[in-house]
C-alpha atoms as a PDB file:
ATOM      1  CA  UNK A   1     -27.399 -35.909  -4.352  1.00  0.00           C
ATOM      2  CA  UNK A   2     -29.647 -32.823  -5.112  1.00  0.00           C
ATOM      3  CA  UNK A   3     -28.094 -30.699  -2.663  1.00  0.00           C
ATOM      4  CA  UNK A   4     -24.486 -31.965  -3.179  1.00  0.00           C
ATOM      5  CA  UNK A   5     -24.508 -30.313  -6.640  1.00  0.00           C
ATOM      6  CA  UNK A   6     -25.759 -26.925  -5.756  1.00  0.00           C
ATOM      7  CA  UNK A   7     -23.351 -26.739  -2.983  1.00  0.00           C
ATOM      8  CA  UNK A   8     -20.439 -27.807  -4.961  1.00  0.00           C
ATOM      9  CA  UNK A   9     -21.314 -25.200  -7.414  1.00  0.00           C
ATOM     10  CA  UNK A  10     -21.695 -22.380  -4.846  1.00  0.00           C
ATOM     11  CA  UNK A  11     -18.172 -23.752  -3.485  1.00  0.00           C
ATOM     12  CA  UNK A  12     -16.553 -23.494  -7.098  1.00  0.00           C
ATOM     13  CA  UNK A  13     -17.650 -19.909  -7.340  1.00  0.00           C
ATOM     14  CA  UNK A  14     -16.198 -19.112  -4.646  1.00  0.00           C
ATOM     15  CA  UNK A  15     -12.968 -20.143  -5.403  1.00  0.00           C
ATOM     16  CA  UNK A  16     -13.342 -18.565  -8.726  1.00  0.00           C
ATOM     17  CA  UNK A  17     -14.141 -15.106  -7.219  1.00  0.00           C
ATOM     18  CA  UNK A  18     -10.890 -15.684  -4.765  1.00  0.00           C
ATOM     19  CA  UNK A  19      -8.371 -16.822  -8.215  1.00  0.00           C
ATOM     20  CA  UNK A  20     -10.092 -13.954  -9.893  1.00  0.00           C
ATOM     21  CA  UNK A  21      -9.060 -11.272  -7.932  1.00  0.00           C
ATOM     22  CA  UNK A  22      -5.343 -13.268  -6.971  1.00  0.00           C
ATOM     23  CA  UNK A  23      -4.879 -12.974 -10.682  1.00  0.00           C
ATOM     24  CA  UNK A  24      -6.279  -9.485 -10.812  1.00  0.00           C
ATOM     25  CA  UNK A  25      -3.666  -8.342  -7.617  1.00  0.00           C
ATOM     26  CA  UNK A  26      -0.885  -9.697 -10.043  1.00  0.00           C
ATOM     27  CA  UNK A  27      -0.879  -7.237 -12.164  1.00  0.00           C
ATOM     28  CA  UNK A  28       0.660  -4.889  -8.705  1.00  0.00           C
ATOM     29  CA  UNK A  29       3.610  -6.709  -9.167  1.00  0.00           C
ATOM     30  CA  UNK A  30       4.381  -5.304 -12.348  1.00  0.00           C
ATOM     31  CA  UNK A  31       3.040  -2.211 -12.326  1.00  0.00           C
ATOM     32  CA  UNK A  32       5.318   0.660 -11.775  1.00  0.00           C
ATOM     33  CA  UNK A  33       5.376   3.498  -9.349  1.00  0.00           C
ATOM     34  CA  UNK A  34       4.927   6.088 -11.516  1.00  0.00           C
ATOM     35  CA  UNK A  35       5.687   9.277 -10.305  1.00  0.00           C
ATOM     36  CA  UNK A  36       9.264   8.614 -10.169  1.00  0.00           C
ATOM     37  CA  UNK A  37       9.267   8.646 -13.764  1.00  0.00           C
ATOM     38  CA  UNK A  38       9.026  12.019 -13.164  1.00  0.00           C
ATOM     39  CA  UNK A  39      12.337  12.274 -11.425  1.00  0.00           C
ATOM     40  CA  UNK A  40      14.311  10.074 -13.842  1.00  0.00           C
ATOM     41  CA  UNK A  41      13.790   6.558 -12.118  1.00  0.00           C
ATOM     42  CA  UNK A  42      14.030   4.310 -15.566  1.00  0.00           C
ATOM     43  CA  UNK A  43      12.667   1.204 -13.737  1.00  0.00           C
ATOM     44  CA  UNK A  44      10.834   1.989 -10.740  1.00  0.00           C
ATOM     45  CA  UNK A  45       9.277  -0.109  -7.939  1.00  0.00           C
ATOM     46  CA  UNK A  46       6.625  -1.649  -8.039  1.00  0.00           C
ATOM     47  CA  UNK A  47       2.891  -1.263  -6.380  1.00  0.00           C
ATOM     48  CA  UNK A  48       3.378  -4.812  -4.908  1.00  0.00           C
ATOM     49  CA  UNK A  49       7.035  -3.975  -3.968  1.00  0.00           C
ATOM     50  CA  UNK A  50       6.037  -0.661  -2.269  1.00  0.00           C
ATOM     51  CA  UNK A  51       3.032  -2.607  -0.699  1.00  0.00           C
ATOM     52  CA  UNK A  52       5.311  -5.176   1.095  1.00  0.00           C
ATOM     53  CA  UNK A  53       7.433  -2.893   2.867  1.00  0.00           C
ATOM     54  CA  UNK A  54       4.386  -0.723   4.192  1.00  0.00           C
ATOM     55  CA  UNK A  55       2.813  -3.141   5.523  1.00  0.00           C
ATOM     56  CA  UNK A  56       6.082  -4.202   6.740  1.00  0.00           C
ATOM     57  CA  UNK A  57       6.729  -0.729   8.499  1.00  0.00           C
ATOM     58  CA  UNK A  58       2.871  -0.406   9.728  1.00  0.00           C
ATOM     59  CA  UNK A  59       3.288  -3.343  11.772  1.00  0.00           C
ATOM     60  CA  UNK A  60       6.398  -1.767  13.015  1.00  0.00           C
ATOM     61  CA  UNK A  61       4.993   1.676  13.704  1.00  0.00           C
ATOM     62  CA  UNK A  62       1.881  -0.117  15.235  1.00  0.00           C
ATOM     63  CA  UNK A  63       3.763  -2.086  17.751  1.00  0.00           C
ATOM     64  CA  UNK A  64       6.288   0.963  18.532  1.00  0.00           C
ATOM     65  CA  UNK A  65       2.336   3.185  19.321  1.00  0.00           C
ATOM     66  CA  UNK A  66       0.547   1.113  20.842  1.00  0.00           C
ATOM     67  CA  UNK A  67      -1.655  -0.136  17.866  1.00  0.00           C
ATOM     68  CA  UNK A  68      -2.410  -3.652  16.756  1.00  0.00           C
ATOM     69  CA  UNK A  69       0.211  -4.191  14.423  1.00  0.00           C
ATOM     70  CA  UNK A  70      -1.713  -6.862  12.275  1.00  0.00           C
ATOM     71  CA  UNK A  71      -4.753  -4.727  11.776  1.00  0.00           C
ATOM     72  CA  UNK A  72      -2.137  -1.926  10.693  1.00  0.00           C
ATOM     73  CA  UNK A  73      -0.368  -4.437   8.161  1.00  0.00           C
ATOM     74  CA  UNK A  74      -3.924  -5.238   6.558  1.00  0.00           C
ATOM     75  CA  UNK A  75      -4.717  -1.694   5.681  1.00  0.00           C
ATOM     76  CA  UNK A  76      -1.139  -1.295   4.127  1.00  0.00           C
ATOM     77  CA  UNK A  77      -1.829  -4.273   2.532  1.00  0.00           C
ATOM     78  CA  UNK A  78      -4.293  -3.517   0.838  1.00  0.00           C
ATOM     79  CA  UNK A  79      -4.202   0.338   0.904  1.00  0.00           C
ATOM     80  CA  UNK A  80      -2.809   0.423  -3.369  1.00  0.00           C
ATOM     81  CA  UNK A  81      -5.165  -3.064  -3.761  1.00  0.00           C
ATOM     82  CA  UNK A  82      -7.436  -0.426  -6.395  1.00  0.00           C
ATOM     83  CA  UNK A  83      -4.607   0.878  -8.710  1.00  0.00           C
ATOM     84  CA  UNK A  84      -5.150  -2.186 -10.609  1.00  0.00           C
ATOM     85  CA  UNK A  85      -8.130  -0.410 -12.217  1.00  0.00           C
ATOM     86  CA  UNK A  86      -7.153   2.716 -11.870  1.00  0.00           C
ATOM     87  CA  UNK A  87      -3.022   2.629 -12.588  1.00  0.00           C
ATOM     88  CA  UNK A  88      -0.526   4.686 -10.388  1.00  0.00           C
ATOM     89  CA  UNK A  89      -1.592   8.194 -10.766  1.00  0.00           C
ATOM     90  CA  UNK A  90       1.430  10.577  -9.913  1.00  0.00           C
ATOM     91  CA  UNK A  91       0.398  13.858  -7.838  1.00  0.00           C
ATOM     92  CA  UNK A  92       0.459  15.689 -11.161  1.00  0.00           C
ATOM     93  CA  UNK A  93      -2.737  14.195 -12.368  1.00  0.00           C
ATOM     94  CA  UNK A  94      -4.339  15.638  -9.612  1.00  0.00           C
ATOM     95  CA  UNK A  95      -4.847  18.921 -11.410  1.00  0.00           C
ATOM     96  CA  UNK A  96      -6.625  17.049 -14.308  1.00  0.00           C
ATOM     97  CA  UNK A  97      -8.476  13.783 -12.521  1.00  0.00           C
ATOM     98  CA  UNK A  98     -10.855  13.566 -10.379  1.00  0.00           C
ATOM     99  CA  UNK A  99      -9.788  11.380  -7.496  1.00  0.00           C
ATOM    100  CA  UNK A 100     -10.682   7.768  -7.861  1.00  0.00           C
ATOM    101  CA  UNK A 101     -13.111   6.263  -4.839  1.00  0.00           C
ATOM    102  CA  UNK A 102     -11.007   3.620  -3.436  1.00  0.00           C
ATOM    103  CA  UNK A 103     -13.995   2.048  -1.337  1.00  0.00           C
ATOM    104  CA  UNK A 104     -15.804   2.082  -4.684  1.00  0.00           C
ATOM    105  CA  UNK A 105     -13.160   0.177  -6.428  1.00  0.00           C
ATOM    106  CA  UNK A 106     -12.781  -2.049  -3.556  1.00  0.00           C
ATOM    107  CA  UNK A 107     -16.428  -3.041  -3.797  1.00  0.00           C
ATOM    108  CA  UNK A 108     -16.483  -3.694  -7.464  1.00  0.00           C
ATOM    109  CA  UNK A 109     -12.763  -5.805  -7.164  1.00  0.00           C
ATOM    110  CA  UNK A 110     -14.348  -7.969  -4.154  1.00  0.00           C
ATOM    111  CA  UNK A 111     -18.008  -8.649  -5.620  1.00  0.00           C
ATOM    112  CA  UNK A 112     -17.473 -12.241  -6.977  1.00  0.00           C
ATOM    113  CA  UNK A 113     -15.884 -13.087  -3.835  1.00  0.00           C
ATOM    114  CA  UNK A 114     -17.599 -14.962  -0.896  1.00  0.00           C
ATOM    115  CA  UNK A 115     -19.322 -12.795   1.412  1.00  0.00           C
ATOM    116  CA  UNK A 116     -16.486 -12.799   4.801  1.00  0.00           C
ATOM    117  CA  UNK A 117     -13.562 -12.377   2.512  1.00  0.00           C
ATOM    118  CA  UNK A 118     -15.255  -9.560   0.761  1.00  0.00           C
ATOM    119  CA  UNK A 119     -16.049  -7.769   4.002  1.00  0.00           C
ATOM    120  CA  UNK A 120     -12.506  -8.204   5.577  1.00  0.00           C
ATOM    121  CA  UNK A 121     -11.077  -6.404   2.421  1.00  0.00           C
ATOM    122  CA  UNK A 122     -14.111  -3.720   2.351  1.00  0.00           C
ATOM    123  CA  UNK A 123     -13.792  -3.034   5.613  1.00  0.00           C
ATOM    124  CA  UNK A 124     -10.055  -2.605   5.607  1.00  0.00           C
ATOM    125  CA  UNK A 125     -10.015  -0.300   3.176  1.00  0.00           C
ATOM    126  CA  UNK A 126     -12.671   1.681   4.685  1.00  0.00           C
ATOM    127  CA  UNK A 127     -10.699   2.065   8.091  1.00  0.00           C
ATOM    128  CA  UNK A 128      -7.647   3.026   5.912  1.00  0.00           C
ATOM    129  CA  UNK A 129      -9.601   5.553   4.183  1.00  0.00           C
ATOM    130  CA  UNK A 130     -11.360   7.220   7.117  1.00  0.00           C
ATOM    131  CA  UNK A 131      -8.383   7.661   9.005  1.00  0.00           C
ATOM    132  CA  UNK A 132      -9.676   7.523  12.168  1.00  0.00           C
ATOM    133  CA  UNK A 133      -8.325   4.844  14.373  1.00  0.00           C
ATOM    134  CA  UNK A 134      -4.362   4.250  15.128  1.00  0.00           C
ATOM    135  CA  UNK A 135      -3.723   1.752  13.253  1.00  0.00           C
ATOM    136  CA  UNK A 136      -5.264   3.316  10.014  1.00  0.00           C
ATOM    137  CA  UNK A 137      -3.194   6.421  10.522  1.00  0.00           C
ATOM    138  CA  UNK A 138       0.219   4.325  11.343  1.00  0.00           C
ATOM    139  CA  UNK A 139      -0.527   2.450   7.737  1.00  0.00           C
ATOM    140  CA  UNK A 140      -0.653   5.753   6.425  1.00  0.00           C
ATOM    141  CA  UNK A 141       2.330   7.167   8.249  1.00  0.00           C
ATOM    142  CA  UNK A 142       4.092   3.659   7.039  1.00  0.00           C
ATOM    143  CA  UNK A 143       3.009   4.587   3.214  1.00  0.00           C
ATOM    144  CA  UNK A 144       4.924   7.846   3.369  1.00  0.00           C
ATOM    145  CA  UNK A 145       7.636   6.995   5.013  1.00  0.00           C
ATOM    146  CA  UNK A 146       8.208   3.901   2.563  1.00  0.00           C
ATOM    147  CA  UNK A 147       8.350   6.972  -0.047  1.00  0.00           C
ATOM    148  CA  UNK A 148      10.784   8.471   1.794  1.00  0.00           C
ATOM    149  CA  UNK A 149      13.096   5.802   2.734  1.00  0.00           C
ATOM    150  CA  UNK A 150      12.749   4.887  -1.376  1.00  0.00           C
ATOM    151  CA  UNK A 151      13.888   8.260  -2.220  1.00  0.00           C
ATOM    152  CA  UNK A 152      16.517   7.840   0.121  1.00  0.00           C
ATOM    153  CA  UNK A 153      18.128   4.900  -1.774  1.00  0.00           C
ATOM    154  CA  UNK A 154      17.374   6.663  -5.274  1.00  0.00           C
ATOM    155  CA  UNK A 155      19.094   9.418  -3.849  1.00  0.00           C
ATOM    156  CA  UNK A 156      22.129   6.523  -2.818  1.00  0.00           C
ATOM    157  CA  UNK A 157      21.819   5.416  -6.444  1.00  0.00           C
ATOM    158  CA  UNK A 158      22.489   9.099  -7.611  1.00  0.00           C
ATOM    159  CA  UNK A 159      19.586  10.434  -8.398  1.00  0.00           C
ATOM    160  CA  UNK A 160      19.804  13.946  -7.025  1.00  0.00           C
ATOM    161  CA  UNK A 161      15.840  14.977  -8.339  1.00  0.00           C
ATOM    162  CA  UNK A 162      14.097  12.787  -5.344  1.00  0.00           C
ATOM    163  CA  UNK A 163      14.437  15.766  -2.219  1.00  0.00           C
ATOM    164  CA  UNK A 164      10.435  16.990  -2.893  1.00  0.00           C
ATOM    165  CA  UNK A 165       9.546  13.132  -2.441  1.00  0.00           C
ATOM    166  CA  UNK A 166      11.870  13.435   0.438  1.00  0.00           C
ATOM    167  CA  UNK A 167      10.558  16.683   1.678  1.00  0.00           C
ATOM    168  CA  UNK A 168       6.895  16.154   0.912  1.00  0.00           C
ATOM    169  CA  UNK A 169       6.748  12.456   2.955  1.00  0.00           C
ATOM    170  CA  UNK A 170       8.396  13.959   5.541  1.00  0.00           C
ATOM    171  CA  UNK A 171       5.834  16.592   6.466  1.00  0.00           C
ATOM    172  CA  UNK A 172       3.366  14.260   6.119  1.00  0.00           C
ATOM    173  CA  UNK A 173       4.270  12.471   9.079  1.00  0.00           C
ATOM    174  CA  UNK A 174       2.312  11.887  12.126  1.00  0.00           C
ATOM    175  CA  UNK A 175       2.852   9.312  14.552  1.00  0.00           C
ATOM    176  CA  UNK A 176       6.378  10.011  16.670  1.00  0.00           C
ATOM    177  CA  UNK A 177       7.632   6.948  15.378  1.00  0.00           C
ATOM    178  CA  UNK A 178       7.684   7.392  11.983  1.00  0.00           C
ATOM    179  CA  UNK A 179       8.874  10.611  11.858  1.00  0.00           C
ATOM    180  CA  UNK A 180      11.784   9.186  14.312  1.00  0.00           C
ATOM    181  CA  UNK A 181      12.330   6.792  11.631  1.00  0.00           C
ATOM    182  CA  UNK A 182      12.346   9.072   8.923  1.00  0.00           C
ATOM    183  CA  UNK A 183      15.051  11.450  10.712  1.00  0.00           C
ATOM    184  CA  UNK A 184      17.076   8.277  11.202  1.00  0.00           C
ATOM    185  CA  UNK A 185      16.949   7.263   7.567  1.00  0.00           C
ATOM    186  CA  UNK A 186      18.015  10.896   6.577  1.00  0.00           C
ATOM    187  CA  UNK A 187      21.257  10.587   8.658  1.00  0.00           C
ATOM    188  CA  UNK A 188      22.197   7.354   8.248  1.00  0.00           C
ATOM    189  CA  UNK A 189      23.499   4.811   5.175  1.00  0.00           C
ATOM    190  CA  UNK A 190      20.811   2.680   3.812  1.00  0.00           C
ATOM    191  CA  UNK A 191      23.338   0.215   3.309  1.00  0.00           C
ATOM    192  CA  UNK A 192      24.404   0.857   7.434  1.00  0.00           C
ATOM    193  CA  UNK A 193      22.277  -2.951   8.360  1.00  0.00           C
ATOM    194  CA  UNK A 194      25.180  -4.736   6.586  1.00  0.00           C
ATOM    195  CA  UNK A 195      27.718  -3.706   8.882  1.00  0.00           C
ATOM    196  CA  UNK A 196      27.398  -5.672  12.103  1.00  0.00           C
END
């Protein structure tokens, strides 16, 4: 009996730690992109709705390189995880800001939760951050190029003011696949998938 309460204690923080931050990566879902404010986009995506599809394209890329495409779709994941501290700061308030340390932010959203969870999430961002294996930089390539296909269907939705997205995602660019991708996107209808 004496041990059965500190361990069932220790288990209920855990959980607590994992609801915590569930309820605390909620707050993505409505929080808006916000540099398409900028370009007239009344309701914009979301950080949770941008987050799907990277991860969603970093698998792709990842497969299409050579790179594990799980590992690749953990990083995208997770890659925004921190803007629900810090909000969506558009590329203007670079001039102004100092830019926010998303390891930093990591470690403070992850320290009530149990020790392996809290490393898989540190560590994810870390290998995002560094950019030094493939599947770090094929999250990244899949973050830019999910700005670019957005633009794409703002664009659609005529909104003319979207090319520097366009433009600037673009050049960012580095694995062949995604920059195949991106050329594809820029030639073809977004809405091209519905006629098979």
């Amino acid at each position: 009996m004496d041990d059965a309460a500190p361990a069932h204690a220790a288990d209920e923080a855990k959980a607590a730690g994992l609801a915590q931050l569930a309820f605390e990566l909620g707050v993505l879902k409505s929080m808006r992109r916000a540099g398409w404010w900028h370009a007239g986009i009344r309701d914009p995506e979301s950080v949770a709705e941008h987050s799907l599809r990277v991860a969603q394209l970093a698998s792709l890329i990842a497969a299409e390189e050579g790179a594990d495409p799980a590992r690749a779709a953990m990083m995208a994941i997770w890659h925004d995880s921190q803007e629900t501290r810090t909000g969506d700061l558009p590329h203007t308030a670079r001039a102004y800001l100092s830019k926010p340390d998303p390891q930093k932010i990591t470690a403070d959203q992850t320290a009530a939760l149990p020790d392996r969870a809290a490393k898989t999430v540190r560590e994810a961002v870390a290998e995002y951050e560094s950019q030094e294996t493939a599947e770090a930089v094929c999250a990244h390539d899949a973050d830019k190029l999910e700005c670019l296909l957005q633009a794409v269907e703002y664009r659609m939705a005529g909104n003319a003011a979207v090319e520097g997205w366009i433009i600037s995602s673009r050049n960012a660019l580095r694995t062949e696949t995604a920059k195949s991708i991106a050329e594809a996107a820029l030639t073809i209808s977004p809405l091209k998938w519905r006629n098979r």
